[in-house]
Protein backbone atom coordinates (compact mmCIF):
# COMPACT_ATOMS: atom_id res chain seq x y z
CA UNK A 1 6.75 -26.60 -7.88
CA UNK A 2 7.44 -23.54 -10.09
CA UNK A 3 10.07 -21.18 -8.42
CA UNK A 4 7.37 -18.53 -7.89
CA UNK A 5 4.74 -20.38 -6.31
CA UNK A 6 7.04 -21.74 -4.08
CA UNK A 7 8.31 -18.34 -3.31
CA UNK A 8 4.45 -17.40 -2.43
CA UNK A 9 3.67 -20.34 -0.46
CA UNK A 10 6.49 -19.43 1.80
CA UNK A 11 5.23 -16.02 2.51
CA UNK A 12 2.06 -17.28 3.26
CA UNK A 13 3.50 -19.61 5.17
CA UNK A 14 5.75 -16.56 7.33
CA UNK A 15 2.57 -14.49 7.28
CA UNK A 16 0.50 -17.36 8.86
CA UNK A 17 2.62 -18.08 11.72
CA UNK A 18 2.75 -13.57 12.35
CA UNK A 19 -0.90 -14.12 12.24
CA UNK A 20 -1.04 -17.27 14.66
CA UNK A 21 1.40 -15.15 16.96
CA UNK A 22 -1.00 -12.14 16.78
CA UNK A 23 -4.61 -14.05 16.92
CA UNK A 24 -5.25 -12.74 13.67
CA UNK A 25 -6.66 -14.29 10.51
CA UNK A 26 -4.31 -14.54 7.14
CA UNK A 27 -7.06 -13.86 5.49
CA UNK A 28 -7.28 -10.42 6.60
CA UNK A 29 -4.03 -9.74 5.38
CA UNK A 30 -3.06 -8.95 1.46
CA UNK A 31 0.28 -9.61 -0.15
CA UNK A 32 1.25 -6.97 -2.49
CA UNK A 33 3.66 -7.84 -4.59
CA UNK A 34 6.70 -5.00 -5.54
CA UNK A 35 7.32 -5.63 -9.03
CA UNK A 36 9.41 -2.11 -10.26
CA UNK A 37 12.35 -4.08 -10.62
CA UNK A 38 11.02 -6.83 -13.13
CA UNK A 39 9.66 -6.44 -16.82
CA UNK A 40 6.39 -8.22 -18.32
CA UNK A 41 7.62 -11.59 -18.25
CA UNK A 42 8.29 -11.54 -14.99
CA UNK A 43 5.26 -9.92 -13.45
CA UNK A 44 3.22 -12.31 -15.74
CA UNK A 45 5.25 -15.53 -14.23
CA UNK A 46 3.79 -13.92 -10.65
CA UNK A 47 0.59 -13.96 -11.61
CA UNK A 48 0.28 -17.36 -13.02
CA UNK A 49 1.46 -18.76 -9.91
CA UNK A 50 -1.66 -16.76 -8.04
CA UNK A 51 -0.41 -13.64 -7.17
CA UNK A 52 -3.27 -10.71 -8.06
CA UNK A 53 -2.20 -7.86 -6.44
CA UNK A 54 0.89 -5.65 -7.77
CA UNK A 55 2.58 -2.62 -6.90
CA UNK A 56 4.29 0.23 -8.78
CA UNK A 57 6.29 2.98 -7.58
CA UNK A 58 7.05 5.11 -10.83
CA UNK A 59 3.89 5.43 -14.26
CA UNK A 60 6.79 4.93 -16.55
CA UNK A 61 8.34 1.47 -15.00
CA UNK A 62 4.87 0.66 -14.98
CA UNK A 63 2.87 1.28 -18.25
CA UNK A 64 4.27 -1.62 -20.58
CA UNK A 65 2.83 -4.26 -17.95
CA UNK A 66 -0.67 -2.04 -17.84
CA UNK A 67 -0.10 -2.45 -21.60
CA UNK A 68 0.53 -5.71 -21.64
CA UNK A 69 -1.33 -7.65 -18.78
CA UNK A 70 -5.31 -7.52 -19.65
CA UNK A 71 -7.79 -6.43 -17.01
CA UNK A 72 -8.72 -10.06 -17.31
CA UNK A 73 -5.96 -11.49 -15.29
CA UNK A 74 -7.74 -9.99 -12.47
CA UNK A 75 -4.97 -8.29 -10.98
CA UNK A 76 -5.05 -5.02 -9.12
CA UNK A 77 -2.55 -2.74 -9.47
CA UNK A 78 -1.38 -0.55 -6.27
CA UNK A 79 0.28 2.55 -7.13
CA UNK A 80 3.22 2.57 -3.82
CA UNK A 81 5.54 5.73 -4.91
CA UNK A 82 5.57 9.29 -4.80
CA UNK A 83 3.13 10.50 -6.98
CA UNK A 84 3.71 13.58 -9.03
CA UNK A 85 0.63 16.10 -9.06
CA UNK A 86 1.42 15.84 -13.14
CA UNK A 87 1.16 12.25 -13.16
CA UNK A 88 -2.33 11.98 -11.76
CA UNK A 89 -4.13 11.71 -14.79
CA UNK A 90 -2.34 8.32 -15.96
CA UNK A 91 -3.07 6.81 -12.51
CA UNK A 92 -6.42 7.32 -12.64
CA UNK A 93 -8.56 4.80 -14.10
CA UNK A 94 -5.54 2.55 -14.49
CA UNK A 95 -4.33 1.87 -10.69
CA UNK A 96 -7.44 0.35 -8.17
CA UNK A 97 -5.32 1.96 -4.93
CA UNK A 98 -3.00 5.12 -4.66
CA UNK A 99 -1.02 4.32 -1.83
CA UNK A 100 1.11 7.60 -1.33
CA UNK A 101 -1.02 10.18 -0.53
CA UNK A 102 1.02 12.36 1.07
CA UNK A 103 -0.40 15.96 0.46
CA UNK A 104 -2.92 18.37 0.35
CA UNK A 105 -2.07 19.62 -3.02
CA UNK A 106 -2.43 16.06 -4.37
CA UNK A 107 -5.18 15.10 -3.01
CA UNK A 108 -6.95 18.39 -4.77
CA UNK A 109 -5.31 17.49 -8.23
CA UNK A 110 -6.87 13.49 -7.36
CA UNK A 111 -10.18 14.78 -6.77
CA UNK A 112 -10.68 17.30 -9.39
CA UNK A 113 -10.07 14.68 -11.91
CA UNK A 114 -12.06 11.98 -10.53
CA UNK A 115 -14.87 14.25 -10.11
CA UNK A 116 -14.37 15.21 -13.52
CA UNK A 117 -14.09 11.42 -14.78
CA UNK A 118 -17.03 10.41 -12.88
CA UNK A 119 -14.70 8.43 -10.48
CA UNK A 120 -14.41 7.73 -6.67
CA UNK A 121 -10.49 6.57 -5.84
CA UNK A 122 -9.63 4.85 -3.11
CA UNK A 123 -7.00 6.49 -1.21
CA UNK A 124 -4.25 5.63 1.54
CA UNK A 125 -2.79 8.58 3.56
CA UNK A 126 0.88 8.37 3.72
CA UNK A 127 2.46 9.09 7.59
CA UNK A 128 5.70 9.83 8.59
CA UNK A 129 5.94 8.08 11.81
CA UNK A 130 9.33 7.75 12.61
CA UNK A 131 10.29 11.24 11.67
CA UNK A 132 12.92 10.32 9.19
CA UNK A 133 13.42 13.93 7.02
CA UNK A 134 14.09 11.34 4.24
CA UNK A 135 10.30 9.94 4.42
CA UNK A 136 7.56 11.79 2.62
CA UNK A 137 4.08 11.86 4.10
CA UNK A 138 1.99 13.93 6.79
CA UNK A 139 2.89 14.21 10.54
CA UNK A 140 0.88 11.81 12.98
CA UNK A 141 -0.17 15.53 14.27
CA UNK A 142 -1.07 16.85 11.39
CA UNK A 143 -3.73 13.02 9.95
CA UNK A 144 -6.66 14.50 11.19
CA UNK A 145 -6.97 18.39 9.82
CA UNK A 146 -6.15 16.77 6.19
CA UNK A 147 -8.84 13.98 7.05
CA UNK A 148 -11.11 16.58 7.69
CA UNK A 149 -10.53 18.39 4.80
CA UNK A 150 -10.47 15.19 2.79
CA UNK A 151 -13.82 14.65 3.46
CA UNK A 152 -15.21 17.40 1.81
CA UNK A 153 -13.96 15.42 -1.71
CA UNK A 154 -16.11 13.40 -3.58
CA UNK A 155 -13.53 11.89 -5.54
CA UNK A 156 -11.38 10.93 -2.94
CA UNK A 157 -12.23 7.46 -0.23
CA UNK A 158 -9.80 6.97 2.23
CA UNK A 159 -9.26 3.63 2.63
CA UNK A 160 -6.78 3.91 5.61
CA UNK A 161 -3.14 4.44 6.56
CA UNK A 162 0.26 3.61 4.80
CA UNK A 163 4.15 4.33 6.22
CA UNK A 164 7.71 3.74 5.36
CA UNK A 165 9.62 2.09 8.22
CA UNK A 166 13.53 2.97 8.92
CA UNK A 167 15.61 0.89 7.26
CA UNK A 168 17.24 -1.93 9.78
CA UNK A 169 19.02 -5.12 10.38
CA UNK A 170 16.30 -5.57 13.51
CA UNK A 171 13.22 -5.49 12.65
CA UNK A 172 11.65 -5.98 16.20
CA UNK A 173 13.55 -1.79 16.12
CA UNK A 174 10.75 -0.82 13.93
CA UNK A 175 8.14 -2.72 16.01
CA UNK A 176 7.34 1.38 17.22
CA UNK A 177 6.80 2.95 13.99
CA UNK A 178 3.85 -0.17 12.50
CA UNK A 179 2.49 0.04 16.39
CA UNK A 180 2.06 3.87 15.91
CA UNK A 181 0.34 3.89 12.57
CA UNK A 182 -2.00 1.10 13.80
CA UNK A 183 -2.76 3.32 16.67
CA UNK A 184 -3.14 6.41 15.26
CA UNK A 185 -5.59 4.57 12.07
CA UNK A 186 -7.83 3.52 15.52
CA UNK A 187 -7.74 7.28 17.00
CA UNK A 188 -8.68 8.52 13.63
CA UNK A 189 -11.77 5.57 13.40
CA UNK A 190 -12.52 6.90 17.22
CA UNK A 191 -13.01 10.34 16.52
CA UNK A 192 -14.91 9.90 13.24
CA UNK A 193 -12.57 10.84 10.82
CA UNK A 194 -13.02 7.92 8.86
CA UNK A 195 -15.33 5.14 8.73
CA UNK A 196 -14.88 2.05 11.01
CA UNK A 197 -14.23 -0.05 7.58
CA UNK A 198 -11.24 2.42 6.44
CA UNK A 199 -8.75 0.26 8.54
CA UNK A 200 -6.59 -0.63 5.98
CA UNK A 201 -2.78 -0.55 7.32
CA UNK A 202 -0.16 -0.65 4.01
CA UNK A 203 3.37 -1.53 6.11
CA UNK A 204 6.10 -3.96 6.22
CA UNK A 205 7.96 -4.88 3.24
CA UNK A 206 10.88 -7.92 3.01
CA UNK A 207 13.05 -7.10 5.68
CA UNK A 208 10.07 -6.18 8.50
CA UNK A 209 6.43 -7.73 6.93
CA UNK A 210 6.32 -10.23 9.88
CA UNK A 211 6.62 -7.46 12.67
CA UNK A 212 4.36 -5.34 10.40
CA UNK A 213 1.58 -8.33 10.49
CA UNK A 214 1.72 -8.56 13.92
CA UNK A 215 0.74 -5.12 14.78
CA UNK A 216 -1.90 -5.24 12.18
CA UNK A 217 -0.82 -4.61 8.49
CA UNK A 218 -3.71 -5.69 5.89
CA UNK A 219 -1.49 -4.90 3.24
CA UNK A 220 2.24 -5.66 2.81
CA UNK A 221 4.56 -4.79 -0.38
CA UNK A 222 6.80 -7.50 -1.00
CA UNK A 223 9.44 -7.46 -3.42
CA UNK A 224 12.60 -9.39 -2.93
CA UNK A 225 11.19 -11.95 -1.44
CA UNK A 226 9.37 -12.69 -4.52
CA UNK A 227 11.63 -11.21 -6.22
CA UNK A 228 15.18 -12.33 -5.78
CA UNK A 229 18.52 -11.48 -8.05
């Protein structure tokens, strides 16, 4: 079996057995494959052996694979990183999720110029759970003002919730931090704030995915387990 399609059976495999621990479906959960660290070849090699969603942190890193990988492939590219309010425009269009919303400011520049381009982009709303000054995103306190005000854009749909975990040996320590996000995404659904369908949970990468698909992640951004030196 080709090294990379041996690599992804084994995550599906690991996310399977979260799943079976969790009375969950697999199916429910999408791998999202971290691929900042490899050029074209090697994004390409992931995709032949069935991987169709990719993520980028950085436009730059990214643009010779959005060059060089037709739409045909199927893939969908996830934009994961901090995203500059300058950069917007050469997401747009190019990028089918923005994970990394993580301010008001940016989502004003996103929805001027989707409303000007005639598009609708589907968002995630970054949260800083654990509290880590390090982390970017909004307060747990603070999801639902911006939700409300995010509603009032045409150009924005908020697909759900995304966070950064701590970094740890143990990841049953950042068990708290996935819990809270799923928690807060079903407060937000109770009151309203989004639609019962925006439950999309981006969290867990290598080190943590299987704690992270236990307490509901439907999106996890894997990269050295795919990807390995």
């Amino acid at each position: 079996m080709d090294v990379y399609q041996k690599r992804l059976a084994e995550l599906k495999e690991r996310i399977a057995q979260a799943c079976a621990r969790a009375g969950r479906d697999p199916e429910d959960v999408t791998i999202v494959g971290v691929t900042k660290y490899v050029g074209v070849d090697e994004t390409r090699s992931l995709i032949e052996a069935g991987l169709k969603d990719l993520g980028e942190n950085r436009i730059s890193v990214a643009a010779p694979k959005l060059e060089a990988i037709p739409a045909e492939t199927g893939v969908r590219w996830h934009f994961i990183g901090h995203l500059q309010t300058n950069k917007v425009k050469e997401v747009l269009g190019n990028f089918s999720m923005i994970h990394s919303l993580d301010r008001l400011s940016l989502a004003k520049e996103i929805n001027k110029r989707a409303v000007a381009a005639g598009l609708t982009v589907p968002c995630l709303v970054q949260v800083n759970v654990s509290g880590e000054e390090s982390k970017g995103g909004f307060t747990p306190q603070d999801v639902a003002g911006f939700l409300a005000a995010a509603g009032e854009m045409p150009g924005l749909a908020i697909r759900g919730l995304m966070t950064m975990a701590p970094v740890s040996d143990d990841p049953e320590a950042v068990r708290p931090v996935f819990r809270g996000l799923r928690e807060l995404r079903d407060e937000m659904i109770g009151r309203g704030l989004f639609p019962a369908d925006a439950n999309e949970l981006s969290m867990g990468m290598s080190g943590d995915f299987e704690v992270a698909v236990e307490e509901g992640a439907t999106l996890v951004r894997i990269g050295s387990v795919l990807v390995k030196p």
